[in-house]
C-alpha atoms as a PDB file:
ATOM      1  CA  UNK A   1     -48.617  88.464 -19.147  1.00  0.00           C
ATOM      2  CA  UNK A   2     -45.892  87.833 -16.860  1.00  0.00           C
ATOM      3  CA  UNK A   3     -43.164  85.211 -18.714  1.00  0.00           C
ATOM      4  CA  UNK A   4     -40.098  83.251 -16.754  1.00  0.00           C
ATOM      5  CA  UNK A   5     -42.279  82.024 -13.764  1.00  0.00           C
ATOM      6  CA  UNK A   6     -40.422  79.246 -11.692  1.00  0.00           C
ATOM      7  CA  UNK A   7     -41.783  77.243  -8.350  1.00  0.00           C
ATOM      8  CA  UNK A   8     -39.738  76.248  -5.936  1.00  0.00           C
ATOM      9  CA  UNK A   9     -40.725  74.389  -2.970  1.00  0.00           C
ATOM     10  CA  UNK A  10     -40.531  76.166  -0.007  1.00  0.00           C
ATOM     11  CA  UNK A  11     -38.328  74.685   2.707  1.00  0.00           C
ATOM     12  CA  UNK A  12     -37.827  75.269   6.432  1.00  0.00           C
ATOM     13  CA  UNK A  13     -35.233  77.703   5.657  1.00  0.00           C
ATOM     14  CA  UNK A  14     -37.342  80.341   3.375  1.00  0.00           C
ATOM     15  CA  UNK A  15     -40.082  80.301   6.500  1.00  0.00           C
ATOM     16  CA  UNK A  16     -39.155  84.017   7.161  1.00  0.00           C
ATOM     17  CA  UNK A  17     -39.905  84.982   3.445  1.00  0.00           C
ATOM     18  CA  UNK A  18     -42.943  82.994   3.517  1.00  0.00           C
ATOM     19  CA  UNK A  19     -44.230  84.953   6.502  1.00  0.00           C
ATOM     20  CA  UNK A  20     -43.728  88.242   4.807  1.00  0.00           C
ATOM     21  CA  UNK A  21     -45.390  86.869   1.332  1.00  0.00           C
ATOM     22  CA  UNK A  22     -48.185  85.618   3.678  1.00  0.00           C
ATOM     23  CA  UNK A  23     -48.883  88.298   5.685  1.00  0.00           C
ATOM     24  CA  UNK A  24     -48.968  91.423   2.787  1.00  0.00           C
ATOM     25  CA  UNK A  25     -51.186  89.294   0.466  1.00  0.00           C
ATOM     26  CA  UNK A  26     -53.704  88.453   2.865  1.00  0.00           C
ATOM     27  CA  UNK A  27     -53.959  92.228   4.595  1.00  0.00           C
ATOM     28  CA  UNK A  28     -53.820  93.783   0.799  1.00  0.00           C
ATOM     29  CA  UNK A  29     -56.978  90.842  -0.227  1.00  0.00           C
ATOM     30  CA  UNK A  30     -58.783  91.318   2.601  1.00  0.00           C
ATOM     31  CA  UNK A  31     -57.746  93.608   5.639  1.00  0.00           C
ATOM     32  CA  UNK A  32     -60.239  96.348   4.245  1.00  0.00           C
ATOM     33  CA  UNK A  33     -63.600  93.812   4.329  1.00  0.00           C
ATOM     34  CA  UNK A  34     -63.080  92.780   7.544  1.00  0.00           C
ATOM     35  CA  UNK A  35     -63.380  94.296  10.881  1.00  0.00           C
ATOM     36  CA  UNK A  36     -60.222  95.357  12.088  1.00  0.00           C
ATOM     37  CA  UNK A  37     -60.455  93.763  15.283  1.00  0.00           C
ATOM     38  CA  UNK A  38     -61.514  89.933  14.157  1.00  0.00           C
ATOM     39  CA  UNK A  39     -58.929  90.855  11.012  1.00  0.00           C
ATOM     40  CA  UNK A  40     -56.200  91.302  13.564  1.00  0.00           C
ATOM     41  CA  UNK A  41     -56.819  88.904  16.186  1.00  0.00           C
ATOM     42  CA  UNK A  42     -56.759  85.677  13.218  1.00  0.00           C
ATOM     43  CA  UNK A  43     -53.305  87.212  11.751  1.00  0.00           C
ATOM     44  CA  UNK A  44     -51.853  87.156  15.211  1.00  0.00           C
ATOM     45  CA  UNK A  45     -52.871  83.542  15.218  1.00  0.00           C
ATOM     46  CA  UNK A  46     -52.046  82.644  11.625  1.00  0.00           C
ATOM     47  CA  UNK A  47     -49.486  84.532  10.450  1.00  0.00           C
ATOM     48  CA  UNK A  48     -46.472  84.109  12.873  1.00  0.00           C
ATOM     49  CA  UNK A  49     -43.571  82.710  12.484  1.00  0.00           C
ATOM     50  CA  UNK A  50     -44.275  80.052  14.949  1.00  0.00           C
ATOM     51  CA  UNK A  51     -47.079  78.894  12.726  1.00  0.00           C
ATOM     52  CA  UNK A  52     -45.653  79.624   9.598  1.00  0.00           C
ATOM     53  CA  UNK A  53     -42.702  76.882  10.511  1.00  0.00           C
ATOM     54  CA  UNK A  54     -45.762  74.272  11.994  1.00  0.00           C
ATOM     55  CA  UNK A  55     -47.153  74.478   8.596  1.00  0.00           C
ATOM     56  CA  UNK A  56     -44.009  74.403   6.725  1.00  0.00           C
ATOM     57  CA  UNK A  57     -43.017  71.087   8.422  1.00  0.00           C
ATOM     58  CA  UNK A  58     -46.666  69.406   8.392  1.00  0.00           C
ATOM     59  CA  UNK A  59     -46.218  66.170   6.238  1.00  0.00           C
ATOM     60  CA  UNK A  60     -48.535  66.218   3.369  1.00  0.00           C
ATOM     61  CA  UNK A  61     -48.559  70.366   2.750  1.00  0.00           C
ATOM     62  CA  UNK A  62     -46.690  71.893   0.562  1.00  0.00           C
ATOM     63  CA  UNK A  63     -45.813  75.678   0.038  1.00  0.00           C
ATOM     64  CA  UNK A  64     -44.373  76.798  -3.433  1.00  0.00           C
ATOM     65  CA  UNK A  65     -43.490  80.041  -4.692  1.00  0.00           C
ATOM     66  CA  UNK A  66     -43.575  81.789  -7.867  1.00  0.00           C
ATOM     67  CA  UNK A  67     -40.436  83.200  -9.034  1.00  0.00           C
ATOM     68  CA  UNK A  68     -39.457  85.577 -11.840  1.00  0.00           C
ATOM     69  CA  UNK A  69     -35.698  86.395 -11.802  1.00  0.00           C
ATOM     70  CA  UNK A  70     -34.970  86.627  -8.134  1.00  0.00           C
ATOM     71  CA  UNK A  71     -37.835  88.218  -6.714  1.00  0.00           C
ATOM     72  CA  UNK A  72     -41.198  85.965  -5.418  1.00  0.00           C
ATOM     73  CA  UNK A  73     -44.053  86.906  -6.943  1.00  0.00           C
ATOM     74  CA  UNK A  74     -46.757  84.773  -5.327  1.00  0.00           C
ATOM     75  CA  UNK A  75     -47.325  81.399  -3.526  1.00  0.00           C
ATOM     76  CA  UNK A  76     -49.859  78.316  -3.456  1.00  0.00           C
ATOM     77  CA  UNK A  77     -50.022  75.677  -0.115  1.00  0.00           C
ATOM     78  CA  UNK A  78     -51.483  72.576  -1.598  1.00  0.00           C
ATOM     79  CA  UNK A  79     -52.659  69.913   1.362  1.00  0.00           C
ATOM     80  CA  UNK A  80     -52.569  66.528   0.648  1.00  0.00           C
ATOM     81  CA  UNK A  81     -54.006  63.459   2.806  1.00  0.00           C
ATOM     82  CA  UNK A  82     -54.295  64.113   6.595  1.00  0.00           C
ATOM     83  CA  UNK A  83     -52.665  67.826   5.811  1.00  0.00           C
ATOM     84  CA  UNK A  84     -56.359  68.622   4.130  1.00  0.00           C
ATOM     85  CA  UNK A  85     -58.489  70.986   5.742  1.00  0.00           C
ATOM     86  CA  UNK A  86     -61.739  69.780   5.251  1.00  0.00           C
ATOM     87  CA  UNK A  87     -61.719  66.096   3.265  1.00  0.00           C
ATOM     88  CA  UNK A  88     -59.202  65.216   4.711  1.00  0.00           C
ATOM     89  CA  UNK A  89     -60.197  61.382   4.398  1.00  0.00           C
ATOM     90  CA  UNK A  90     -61.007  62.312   0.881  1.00  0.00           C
ATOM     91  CA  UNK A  91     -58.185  61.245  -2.064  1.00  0.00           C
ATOM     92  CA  UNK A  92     -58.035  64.812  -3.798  1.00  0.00           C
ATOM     93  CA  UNK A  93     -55.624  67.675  -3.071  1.00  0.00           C
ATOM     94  CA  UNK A  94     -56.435  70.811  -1.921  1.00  0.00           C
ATOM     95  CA  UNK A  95     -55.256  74.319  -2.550  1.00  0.00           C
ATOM     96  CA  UNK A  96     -55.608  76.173  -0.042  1.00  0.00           C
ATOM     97  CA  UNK A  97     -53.672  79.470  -0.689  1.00  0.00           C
ATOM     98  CA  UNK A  98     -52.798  80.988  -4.018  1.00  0.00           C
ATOM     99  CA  UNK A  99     -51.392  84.387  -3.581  1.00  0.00           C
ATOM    100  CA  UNK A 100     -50.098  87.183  -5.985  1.00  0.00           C
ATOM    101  CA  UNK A 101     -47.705  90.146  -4.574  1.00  0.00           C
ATOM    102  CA  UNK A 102     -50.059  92.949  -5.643  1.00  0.00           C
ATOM    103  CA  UNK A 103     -47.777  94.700  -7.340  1.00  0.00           C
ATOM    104  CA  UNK A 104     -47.946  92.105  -9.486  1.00  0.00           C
ATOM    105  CA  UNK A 105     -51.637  91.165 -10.386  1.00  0.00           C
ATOM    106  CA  UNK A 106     -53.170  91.272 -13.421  1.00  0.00           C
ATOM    107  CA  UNK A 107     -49.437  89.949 -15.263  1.00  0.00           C
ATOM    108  CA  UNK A 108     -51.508  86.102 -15.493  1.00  0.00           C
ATOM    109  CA  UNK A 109     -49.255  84.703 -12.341  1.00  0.00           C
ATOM    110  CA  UNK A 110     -52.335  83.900 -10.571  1.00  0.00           C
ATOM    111  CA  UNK A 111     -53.306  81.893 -13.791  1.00  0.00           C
ATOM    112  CA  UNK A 112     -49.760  80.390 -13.879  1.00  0.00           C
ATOM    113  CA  UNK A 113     -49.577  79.412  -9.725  1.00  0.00           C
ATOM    114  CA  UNK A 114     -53.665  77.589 -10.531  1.00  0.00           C
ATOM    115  CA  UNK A 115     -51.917  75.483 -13.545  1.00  0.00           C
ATOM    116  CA  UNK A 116     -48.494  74.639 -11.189  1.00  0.00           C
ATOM    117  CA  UNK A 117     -51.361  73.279  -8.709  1.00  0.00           C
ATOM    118  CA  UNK A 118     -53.573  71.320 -11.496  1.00  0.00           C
ATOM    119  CA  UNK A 119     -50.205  70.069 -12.865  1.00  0.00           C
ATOM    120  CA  UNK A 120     -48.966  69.254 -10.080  1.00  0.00           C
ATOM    121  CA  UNK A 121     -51.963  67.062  -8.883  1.00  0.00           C
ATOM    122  CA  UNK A 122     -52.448  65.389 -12.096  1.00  0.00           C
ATOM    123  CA  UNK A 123     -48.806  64.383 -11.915  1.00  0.00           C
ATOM    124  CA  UNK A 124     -49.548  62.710  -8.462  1.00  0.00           C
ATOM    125  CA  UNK A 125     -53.120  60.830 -10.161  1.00  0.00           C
ATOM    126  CA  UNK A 126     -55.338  62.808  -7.879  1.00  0.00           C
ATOM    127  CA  UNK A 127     -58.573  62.732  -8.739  1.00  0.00           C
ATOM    128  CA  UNK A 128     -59.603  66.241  -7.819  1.00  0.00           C
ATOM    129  CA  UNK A 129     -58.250  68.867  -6.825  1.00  0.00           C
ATOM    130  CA  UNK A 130     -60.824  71.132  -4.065  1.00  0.00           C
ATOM    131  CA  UNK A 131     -60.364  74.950  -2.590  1.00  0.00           C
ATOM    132  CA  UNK A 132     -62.329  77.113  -0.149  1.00  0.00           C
ATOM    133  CA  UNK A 133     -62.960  80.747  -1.017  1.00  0.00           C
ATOM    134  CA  UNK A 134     -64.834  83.098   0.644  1.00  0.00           C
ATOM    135  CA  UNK A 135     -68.566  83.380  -0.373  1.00  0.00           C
ATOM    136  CA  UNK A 136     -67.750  87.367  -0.612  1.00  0.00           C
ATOM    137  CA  UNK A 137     -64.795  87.117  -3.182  1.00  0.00           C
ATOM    138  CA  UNK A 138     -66.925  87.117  -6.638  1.00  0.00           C
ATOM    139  CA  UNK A 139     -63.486  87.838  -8.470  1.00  0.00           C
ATOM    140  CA  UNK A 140     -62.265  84.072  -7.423  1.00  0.00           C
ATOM    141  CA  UNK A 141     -64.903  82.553  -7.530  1.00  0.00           C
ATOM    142  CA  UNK A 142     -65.611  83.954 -10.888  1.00  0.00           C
ATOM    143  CA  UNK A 143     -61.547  82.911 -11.850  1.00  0.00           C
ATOM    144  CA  UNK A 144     -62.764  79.325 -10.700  1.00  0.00           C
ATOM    145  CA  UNK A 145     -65.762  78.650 -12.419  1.00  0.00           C
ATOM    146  CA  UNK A 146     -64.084  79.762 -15.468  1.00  0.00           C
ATOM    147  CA  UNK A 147     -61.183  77.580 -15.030  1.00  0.00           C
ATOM    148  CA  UNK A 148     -63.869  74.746 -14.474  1.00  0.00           C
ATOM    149  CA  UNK A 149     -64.652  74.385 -10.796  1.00  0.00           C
ATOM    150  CA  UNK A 150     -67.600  73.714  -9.397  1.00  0.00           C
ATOM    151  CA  UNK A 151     -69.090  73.607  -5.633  1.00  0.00           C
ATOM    152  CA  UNK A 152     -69.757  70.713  -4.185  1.00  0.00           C
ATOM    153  CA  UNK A 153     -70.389  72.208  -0.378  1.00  0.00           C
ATOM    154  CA  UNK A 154     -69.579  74.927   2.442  1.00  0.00           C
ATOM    155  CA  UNK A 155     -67.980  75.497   5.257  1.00  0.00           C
ATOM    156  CA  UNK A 156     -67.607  77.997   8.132  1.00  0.00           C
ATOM    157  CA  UNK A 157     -64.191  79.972   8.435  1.00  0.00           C
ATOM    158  CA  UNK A 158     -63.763  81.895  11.558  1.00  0.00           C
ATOM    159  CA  UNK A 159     -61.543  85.249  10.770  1.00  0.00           C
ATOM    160  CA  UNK A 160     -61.397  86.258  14.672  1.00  0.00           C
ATOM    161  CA  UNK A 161     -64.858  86.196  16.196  1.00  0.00           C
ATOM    162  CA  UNK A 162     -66.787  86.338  12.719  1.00  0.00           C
ATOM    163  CA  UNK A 163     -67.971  83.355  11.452  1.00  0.00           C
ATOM    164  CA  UNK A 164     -67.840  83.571   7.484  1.00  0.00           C
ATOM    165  CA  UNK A 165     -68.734  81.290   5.219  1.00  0.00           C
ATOM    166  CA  UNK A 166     -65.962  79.500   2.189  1.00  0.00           C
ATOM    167  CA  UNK A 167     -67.654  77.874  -0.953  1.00  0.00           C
ATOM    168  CA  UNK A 168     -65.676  74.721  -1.047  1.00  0.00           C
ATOM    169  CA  UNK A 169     -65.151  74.147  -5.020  1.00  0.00           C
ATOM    170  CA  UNK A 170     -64.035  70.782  -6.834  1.00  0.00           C
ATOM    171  CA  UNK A 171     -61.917  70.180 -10.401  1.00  0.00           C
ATOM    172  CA  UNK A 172     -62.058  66.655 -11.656  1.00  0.00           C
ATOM    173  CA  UNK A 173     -58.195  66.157 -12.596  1.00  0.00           C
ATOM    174  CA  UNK A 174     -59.060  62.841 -14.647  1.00  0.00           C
END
């Protein structure tokens, strides 16, 4: 288990390091489930710098990383209001990335980054707090249920031209 975690809130000025997070964790999770073509054309559209700095400066999302000593370890992007992908009329908050550098999974930062979110939205009286993960990715979803989620719907994700489908998962904060 992985001790001395600290979030910081990721500002305009970290948007490069964000990229870089952003990018490995998402090719390590999932570049070899995917075909390569759909797999590259959505990280050409979501993971540039560009985009990185729209989302960074969206009002109601957040990016935070995890920290031990100086090196970042992992990240979450919690939505909140209008910044909500889905539910967006909806009073909860949503995570909708929690990432671990692989080097360092299986230390309980991925544990630590889901409590920083749950915290975090209890802090702020949401009621809920909602995700998306893919309906192939029994290891989160498993993580999830354990931690008390449950799924309350689905929706369709498009990773290039493939349409996959995201259980969208709810934890009551009250």
């Amino acid at each position: 288990m992985s001790k001395n975690i600290s979030f910081e809130r990721v500002g305009a000025d970290r948007a490069e390091t964000l990229l870089k997070v952003a990018e490995l964790t998402f090719r390590v999770g999932f570049q070899h489930l995917n075909d390569p073509e759909d797999f590259e054309a959505y990280m050409a559209e979501a993971f540039s710098l560009q985009q990185t700095k729209k989302e960074l400066g969206t009002e109601g999302s957040e990016f935070y990383f995890a920290i031990t000593g100086e090196e970042v370890v992992g990240y979450i992007k919690l939505n909140h209001g209008a910044a909500q992908t889905d539910i967006a009329t909806e009073p909860g908050i949503e995570l909708q990335r929690i990432y671990v550098m692989p080097e360092h999974q299986g230390k309980g930062i991925g544990q630590q980054l889901l409590d920083f979110a749950i915290n975090t939205g209890k802090k702020r009286q949401f009621p809920y707090l909602w995700l998306g993960v893919w309906e192939k990715n029994d290891g989160a979803i498993r993580f999830y249920k354990r931690h008390g989620f449950q799924q309350f719907g689905s929706h369709t994700f498009m990773l290039g031209n493939d349409p996959q489908t995201d259980l969208l998962m709810k934890l009551s904060l009250g």
